[in-house]
N, C-alpha and C. Protein backbone atom coordinates (compact mmCIF):
# COMPACT_ATOMS: atom_id res chain seq x y z
N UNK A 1 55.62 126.69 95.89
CA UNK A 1 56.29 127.10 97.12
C UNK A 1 57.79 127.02 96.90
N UNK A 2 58.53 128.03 96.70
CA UNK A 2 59.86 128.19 96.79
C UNK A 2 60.36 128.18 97.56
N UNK A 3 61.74 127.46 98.10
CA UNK A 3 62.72 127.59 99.13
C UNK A 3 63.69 127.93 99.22
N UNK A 4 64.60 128.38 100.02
CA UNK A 4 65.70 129.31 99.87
C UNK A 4 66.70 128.20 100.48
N UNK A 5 67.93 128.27 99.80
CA UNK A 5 68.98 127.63 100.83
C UNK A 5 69.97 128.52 101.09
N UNK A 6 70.17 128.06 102.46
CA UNK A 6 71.33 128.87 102.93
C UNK A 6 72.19 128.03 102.90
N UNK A 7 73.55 128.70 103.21
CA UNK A 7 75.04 127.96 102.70
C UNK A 7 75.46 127.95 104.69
N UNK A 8 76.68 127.09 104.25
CA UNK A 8 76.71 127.29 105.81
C UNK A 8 78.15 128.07 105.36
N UNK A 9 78.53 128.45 104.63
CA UNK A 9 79.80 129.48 104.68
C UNK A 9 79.30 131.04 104.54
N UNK A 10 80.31 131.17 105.63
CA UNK A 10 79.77 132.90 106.09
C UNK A 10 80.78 133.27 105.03
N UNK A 11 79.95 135.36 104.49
CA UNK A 11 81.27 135.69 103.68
C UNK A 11 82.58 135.89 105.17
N UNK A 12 83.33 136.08 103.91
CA UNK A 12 84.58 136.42 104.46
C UNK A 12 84.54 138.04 104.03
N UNK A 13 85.45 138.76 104.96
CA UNK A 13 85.91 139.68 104.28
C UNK A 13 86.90 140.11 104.25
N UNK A 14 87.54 141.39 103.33
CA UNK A 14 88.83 141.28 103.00
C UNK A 14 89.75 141.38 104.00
N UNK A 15 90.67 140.58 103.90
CA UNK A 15 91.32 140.42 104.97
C UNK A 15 92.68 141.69 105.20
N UNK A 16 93.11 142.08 106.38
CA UNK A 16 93.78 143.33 106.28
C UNK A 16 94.85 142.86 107.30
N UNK A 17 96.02 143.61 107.14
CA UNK A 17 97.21 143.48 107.89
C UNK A 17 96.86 142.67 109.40
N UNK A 18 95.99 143.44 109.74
CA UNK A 18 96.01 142.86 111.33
C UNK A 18 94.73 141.77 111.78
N UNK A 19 94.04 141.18 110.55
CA UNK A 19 93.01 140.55 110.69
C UNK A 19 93.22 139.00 111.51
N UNK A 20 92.81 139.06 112.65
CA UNK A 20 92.98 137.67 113.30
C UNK A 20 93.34 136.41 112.48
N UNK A 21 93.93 135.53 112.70
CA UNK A 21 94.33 134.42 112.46
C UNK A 21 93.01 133.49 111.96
N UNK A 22 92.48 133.44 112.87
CA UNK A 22 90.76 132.66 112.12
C UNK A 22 90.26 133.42 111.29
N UNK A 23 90.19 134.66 110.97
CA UNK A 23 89.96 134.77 109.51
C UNK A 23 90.36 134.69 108.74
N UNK A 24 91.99 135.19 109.08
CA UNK A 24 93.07 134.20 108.00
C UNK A 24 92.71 132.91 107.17
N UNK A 25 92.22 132.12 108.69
CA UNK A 25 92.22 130.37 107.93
C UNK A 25 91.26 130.19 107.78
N UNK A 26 89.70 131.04 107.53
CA UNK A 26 89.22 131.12 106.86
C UNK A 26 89.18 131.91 105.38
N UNK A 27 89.62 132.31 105.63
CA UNK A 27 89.98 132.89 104.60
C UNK A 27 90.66 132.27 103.26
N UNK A 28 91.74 131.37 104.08
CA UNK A 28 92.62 130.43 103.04
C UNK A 28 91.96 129.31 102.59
N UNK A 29 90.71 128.36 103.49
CA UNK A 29 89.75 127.91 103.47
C UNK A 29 89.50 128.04 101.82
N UNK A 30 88.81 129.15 101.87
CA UNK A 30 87.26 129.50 100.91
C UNK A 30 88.74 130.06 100.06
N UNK A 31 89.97 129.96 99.56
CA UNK A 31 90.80 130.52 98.53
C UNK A 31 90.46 131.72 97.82
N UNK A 32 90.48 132.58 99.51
CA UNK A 32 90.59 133.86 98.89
C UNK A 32 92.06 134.91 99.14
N UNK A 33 92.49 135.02 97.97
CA UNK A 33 93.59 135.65 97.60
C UNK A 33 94.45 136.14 98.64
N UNK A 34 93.50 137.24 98.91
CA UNK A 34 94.08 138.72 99.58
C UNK A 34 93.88 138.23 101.21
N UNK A 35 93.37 136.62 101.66
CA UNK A 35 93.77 136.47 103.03
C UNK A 35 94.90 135.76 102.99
N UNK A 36 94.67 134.93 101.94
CA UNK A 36 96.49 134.14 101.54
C UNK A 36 97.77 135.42 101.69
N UNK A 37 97.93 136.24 100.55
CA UNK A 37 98.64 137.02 100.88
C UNK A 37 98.53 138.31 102.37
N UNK A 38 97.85 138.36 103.02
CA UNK A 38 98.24 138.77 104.94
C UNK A 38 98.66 137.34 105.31
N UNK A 39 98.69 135.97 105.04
CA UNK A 39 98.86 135.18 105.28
C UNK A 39 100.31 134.70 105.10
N UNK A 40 100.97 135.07 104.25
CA UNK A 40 101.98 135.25 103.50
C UNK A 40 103.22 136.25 104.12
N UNK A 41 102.36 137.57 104.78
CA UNK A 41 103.32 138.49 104.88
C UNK A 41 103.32 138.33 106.41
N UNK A 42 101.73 137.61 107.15
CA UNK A 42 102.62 137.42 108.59
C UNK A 42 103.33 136.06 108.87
N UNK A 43 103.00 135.30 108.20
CA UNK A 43 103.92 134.27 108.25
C UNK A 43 105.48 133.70 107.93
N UNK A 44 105.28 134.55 106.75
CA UNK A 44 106.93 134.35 106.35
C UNK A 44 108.58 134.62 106.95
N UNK A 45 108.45 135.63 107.53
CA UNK A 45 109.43 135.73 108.05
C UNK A 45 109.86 134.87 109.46
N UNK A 46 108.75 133.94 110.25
CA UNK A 46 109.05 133.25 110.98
C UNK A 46 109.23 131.73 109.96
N UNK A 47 108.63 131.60 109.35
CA UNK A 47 109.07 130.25 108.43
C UNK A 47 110.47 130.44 107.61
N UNK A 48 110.75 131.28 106.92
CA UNK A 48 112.15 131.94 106.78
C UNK A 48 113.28 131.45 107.76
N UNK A 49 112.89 132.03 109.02
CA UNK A 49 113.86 132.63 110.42
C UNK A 49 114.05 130.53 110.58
N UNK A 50 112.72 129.99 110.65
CA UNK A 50 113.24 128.52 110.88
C UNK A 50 114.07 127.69 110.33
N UNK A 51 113.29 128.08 108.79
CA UNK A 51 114.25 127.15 107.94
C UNK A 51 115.34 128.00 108.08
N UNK A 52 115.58 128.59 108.03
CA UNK A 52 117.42 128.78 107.65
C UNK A 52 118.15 128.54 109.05
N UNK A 53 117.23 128.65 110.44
CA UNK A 53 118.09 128.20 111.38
C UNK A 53 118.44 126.74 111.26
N UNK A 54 117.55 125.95 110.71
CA UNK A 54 117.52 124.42 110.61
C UNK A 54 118.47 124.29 109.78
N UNK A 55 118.84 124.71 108.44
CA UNK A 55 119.47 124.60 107.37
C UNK A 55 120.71 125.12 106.92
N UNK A 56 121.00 126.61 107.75
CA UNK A 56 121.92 127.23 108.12
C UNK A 56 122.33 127.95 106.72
N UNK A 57 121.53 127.37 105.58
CA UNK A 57 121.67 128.35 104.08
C UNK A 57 120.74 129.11 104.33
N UNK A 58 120.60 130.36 103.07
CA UNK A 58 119.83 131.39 103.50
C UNK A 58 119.07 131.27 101.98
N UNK A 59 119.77 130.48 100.90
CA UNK A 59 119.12 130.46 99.28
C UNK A 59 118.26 129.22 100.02
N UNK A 60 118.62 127.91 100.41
CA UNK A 60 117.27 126.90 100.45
C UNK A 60 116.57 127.43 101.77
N UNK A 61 116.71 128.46 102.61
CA UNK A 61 115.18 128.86 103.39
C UNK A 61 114.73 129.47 102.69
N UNK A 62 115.07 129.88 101.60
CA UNK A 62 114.12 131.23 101.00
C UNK A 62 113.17 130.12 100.23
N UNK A 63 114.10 129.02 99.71
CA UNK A 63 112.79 127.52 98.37
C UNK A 63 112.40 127.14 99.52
N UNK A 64 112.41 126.94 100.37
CA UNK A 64 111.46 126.16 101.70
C UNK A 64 110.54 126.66 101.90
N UNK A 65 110.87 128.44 102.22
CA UNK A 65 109.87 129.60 102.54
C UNK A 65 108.41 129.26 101.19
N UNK A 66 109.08 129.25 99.81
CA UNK A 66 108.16 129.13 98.78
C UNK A 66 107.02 127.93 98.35
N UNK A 67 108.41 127.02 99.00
CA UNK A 67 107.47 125.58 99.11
C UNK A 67 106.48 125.66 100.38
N UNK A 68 106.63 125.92 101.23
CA UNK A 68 105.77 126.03 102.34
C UNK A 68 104.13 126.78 101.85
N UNK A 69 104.67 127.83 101.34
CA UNK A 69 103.26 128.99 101.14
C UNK A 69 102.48 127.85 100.07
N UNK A 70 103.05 127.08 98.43
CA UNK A 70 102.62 126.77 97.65
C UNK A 70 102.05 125.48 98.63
N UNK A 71 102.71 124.79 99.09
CA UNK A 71 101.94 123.78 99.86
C UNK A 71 100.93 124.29 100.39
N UNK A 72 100.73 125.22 100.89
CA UNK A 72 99.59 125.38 102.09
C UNK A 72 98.41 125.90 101.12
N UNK A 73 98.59 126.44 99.90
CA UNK A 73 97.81 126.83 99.28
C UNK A 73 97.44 125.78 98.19
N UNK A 74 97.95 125.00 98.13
CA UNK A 74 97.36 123.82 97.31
C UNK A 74 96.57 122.67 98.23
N UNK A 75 97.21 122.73 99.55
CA UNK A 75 96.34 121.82 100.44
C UNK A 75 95.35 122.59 101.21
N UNK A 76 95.20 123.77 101.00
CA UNK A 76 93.94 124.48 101.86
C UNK A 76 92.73 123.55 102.43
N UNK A 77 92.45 122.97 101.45
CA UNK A 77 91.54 121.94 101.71
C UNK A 77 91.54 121.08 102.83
N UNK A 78 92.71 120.69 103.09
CA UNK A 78 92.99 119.86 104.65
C UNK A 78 93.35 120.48 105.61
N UNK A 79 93.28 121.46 105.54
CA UNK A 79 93.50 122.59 106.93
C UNK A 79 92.11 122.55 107.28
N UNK A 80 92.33 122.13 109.09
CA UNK A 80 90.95 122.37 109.68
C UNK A 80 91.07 122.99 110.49
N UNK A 81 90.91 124.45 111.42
CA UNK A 81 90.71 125.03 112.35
C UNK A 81 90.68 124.48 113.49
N UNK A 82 89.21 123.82 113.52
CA UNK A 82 89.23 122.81 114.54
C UNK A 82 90.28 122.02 115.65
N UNK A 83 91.17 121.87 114.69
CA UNK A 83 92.25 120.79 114.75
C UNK A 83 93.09 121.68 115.21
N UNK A 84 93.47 122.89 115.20
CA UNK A 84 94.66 123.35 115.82
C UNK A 84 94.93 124.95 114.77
N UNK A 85 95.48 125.83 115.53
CA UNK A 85 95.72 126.83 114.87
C UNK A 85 96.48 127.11 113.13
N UNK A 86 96.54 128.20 112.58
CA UNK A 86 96.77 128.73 111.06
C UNK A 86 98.39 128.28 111.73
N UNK A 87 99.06 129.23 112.55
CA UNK A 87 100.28 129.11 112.74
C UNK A 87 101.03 127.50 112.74
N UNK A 88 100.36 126.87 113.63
CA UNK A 88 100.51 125.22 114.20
C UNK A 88 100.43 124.16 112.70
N UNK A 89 99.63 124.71 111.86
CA UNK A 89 99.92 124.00 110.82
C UNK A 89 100.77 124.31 109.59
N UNK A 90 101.40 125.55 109.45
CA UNK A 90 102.25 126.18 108.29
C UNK A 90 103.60 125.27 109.12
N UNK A 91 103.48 125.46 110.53
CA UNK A 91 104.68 125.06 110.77
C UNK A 91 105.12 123.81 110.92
N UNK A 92 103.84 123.18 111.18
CA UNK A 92 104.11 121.59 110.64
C UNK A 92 104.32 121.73 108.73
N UNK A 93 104.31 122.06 108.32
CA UNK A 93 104.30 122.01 106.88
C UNK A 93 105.94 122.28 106.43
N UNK A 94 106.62 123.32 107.11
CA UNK A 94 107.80 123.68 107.49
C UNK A 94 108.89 122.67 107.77
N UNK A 95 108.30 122.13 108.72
CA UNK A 95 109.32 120.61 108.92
C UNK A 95 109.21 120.25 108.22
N UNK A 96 108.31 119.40 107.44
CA UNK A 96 107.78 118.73 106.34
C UNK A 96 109.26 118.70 105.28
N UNK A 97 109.23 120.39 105.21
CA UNK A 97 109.65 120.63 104.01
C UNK A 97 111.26 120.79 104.09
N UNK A 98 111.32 121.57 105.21
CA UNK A 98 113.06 121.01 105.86
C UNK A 98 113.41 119.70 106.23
N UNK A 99 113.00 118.92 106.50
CA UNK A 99 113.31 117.12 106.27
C UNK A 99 113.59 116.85 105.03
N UNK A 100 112.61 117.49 103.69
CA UNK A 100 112.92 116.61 102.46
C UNK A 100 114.01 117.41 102.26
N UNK A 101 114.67 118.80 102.43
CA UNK A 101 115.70 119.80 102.13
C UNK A 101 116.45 118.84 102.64
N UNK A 102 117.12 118.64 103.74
CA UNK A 102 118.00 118.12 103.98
C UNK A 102 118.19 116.58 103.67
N UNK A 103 116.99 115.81 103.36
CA UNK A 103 117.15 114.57 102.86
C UNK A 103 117.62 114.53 101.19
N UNK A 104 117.68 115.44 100.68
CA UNK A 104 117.73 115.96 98.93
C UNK A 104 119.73 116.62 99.28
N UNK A 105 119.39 116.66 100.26
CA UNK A 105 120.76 117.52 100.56
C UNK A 105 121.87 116.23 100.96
N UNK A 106 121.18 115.16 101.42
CA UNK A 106 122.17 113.97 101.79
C UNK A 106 122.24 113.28 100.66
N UNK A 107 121.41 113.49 99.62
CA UNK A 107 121.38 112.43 98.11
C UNK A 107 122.86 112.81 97.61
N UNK A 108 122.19 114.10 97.42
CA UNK A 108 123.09 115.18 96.35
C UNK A 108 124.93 114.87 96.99
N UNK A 109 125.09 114.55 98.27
CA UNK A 109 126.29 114.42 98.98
C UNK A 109 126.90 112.94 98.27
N UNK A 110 126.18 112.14 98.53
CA UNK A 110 126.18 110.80 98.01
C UNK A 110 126.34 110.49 96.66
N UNK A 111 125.87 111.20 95.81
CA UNK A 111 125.61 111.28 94.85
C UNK A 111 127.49 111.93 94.41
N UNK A 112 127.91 112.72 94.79
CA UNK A 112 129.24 113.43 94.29
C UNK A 112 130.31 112.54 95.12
N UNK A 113 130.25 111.77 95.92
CA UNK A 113 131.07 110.87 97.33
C UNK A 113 131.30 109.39 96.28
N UNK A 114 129.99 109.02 95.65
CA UNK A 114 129.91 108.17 94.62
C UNK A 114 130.73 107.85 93.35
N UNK A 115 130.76 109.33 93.05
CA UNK A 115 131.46 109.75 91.73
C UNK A 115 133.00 109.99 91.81
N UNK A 116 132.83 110.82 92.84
CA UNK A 116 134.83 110.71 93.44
C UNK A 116 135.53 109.30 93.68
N UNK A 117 134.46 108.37 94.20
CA UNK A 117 135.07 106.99 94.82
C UNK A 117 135.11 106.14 93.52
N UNK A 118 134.33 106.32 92.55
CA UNK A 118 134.32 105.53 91.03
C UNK A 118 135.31 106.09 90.27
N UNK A 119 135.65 107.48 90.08
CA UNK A 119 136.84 107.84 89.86
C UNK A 119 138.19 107.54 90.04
N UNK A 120 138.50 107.07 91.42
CA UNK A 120 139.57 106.44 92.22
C UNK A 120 139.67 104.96 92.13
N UNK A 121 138.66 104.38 91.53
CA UNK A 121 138.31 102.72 92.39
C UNK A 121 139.68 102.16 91.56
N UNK A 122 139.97 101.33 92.21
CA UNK A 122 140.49 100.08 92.20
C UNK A 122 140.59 99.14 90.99
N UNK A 123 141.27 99.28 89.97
CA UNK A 123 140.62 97.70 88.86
C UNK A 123 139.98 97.11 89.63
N UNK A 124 140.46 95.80 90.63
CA UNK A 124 139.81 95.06 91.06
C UNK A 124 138.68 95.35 91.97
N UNK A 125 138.52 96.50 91.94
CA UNK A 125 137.09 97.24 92.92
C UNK A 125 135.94 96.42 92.43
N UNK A 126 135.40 95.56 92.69
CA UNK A 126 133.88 95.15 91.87
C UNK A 126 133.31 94.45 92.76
N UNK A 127 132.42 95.83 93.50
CA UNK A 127 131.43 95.16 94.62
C UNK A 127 130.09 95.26 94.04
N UNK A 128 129.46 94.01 95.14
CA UNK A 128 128.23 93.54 94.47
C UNK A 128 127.13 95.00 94.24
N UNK A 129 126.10 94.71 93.32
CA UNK A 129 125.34 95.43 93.21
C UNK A 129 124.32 95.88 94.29
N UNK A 130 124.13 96.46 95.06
CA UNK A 130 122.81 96.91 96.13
C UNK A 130 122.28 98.18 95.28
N UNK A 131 121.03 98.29 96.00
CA UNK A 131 119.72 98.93 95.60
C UNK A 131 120.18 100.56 95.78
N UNK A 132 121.43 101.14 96.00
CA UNK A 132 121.71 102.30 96.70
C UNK A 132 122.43 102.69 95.61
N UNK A 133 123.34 101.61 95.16
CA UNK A 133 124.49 101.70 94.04
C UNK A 133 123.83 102.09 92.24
N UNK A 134 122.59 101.48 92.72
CA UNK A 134 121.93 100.95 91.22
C UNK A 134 121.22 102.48 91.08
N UNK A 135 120.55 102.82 92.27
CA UNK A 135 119.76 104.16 92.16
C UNK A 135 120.98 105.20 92.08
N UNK A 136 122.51 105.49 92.52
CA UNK A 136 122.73 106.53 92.12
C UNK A 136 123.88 106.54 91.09
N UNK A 137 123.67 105.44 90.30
CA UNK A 137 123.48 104.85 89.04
C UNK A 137 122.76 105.96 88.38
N UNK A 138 121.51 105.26 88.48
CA UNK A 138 120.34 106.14 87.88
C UNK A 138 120.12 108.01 87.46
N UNK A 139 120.51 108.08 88.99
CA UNK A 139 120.43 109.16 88.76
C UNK A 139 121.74 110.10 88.85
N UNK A 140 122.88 109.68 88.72
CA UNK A 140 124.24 110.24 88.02
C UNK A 140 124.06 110.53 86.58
N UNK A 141 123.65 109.21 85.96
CA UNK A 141 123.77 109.56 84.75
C UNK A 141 122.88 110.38 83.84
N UNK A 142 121.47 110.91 84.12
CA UNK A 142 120.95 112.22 83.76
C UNK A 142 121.97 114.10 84.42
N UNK A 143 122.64 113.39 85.50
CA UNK A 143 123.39 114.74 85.56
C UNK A 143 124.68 114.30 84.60
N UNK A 144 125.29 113.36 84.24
CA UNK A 144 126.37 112.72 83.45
C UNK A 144 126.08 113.85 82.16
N UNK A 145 124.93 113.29 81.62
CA UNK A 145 123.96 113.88 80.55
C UNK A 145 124.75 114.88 79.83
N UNK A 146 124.33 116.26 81.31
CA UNK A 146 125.00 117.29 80.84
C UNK A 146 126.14 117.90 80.35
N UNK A 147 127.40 116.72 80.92
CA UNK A 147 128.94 117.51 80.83
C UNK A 147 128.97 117.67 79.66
N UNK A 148 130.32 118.11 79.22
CA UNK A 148 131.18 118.27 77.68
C UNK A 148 131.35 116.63 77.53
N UNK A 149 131.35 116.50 76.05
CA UNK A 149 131.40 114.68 75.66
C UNK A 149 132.66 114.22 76.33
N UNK A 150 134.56 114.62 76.40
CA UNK A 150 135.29 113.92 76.72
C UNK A 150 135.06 113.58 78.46
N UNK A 151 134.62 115.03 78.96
CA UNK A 151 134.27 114.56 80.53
C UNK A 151 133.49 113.40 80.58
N UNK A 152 132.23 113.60 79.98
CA UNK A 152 131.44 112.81 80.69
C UNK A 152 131.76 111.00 80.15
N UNK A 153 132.83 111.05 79.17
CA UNK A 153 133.05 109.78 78.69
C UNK A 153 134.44 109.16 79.62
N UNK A 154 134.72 109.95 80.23
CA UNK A 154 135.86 109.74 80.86
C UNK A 154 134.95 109.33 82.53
N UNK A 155 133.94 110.17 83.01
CA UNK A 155 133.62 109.88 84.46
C UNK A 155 132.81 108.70 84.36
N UNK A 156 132.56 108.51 82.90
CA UNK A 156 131.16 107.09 82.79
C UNK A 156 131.94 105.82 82.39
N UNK A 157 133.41 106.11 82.44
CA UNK A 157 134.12 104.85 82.44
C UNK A 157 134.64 104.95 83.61
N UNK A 158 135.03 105.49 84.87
CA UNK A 158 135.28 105.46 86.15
C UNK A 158 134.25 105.02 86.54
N UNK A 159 133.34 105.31 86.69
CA UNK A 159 131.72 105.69 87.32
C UNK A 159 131.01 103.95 87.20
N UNK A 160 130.62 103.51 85.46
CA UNK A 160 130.07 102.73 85.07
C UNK A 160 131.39 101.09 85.18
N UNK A 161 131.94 101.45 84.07
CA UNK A 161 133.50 100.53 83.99
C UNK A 161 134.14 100.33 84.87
N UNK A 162 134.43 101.03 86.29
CA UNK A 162 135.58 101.11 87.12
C UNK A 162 136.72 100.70 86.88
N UNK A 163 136.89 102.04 85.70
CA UNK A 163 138.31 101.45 85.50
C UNK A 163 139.42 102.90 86.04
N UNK A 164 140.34 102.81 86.23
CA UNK A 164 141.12 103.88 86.93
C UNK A 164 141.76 104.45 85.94
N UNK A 165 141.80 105.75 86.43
CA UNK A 165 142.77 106.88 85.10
C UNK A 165 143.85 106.27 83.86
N UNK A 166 144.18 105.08 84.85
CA UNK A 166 145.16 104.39 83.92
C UNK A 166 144.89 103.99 82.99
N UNK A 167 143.42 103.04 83.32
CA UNK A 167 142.90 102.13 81.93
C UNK A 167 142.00 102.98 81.08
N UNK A 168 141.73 103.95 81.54
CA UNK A 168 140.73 104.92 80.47
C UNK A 168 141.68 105.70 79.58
N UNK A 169 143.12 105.87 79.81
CA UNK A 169 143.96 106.82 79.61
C UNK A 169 144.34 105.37 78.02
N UNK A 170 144.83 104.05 78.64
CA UNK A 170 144.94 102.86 77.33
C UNK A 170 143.79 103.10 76.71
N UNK A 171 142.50 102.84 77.18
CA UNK A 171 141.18 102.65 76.52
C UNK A 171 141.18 103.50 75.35
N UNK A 172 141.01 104.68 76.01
CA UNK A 172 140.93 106.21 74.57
C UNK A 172 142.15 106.28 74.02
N UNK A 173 143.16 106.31 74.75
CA UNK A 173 144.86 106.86 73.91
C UNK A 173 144.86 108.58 74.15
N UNK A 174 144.32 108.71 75.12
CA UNK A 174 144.14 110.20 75.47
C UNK A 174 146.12 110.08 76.90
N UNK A 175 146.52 111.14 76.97
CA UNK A 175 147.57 110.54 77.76
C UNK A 175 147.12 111.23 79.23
N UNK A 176 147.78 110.23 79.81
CA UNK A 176 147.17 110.05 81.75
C UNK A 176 146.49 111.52 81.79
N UNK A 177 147.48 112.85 81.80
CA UNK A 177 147.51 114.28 82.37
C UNK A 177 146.43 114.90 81.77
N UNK A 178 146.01 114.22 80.50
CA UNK A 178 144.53 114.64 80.15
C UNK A 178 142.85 114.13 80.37
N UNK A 179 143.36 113.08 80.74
CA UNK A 179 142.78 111.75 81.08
C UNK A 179 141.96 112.73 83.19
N UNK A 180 143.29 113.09 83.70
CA UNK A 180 143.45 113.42 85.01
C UNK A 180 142.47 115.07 84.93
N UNK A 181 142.80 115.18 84.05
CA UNK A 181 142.10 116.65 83.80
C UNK A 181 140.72 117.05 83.66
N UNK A 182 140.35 115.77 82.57
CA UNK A 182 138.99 115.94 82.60
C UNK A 182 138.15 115.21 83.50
N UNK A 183 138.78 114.37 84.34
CA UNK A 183 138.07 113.71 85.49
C UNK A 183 137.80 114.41 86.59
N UNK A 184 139.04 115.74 86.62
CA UNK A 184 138.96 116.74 87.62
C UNK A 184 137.64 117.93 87.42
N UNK A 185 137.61 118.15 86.05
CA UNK A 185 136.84 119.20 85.14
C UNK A 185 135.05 118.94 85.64
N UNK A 186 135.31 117.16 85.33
CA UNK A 186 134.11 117.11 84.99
C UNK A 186 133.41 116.43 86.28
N UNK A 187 134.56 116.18 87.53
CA UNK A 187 133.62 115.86 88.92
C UNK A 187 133.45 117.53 89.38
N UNK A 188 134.20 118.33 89.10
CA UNK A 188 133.63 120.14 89.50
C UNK A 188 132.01 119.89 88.86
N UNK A 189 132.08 119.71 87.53
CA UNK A 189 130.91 120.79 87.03
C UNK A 189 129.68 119.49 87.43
N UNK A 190 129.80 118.11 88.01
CA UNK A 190 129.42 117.42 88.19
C UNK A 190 128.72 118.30 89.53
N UNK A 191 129.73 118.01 90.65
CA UNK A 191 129.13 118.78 91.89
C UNK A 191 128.57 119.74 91.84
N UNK A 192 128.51 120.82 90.90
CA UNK A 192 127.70 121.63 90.66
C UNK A 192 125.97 122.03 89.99
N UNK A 193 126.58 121.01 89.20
CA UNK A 193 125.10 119.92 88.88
C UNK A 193 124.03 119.53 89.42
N UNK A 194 124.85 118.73 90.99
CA UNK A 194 124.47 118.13 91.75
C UNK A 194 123.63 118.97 92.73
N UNK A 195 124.18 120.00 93.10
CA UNK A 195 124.50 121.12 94.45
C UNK A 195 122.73 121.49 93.46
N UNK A 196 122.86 121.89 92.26
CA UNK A 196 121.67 122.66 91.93
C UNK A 196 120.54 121.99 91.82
N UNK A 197 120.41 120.45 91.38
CA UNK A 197 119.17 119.89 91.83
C UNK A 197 118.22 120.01 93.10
């Protein structure tokens, strides 16, 4: 005696420009392509239109726009219908992703505010170590990494040493106006560095 099983997933079918929203998210469900992309083309331009109102750039709504779709298509799996509409959850996903934009966007600030103020400090500047100082520590010096060798030996003795144009200018025997130059050179291509992470 043979038995048959049935599945409890209905097909889908291909999904087309104007195909309701629940087939959409079924559709994205069962990871099929061609409902992702109608999924894609009615969604985007309101996830777009948000992030960049939130963000007020128009290059990080467009990586938000991308992060959003790749999120939703890697978490398909936790999308439940049930729970609330296709729209209601891309756009929770949206915030999601404009919070970490602008939280990546306050590092990156900190991160160059850091480097200008270690540049300037004080000989006697030598405040204690906190957990804020140590991390953008950390992660200065993989963008450090990149400069030309006299920059980055010149901002990693401001930066690390705190020592001021003066004493890096004795230290090397490089004289002040070059000393001033590449500290200028190399907090530009620094912020730029920065800006692109």
């Amino acid at each position: 005696m043979s038995a048959t099983v049935q599945t409890s997933q209905r097909p889908v079918p291909p999904a087309g420009p104007t195909a309701p929203d629940e087939e959409l998210a079924h559709g994205l469900i069962s990871a099929d392509e061609q409902a992702f992309a109608a999924i894609y083309r009615r969604w985007s331009p309101r996830i777009h239109s948000m992030a960049a109102r939130s963000l007020g750039d128009a290059r990080e709504a467009e990586d938000v726009t991308q992060q959003v779709f790749l999120a939703a298509w890697r978490g398909r799996t936790g999308f439940h219908p049930e729970r609330g509409p296709l729209g209601a959850w891309l756009v929770g996903i949206t915030r999601r992703k404009i919070v970490d934009t602008l939280a990546a966007r306050t590092r990156r600030l900190h991160l160059i505010e850091a480097a200008g103020r270690a540049a300037d400090a004080a000989p006697g500047d030598r405040r204690p170590e906190t957990a804020d100082r140590v991390l953008d520590r950390v992660l200065l010096s993989g963008v450090l990494a990149g400069l030309p060798q006299r920059q980055q030996e010149v901002l990693r003795m401001a930066f690390y040493d705190d020592l001021t144009q003066h004493q890096i200018s004795e230290r090397t025997g490089l004289p002040l106006g070059t000393v001033k130059s590449h500290a200028r050179r190399g907090l530009f291509q620094l912020r730029r560095r920065i800006e692109q992470c």
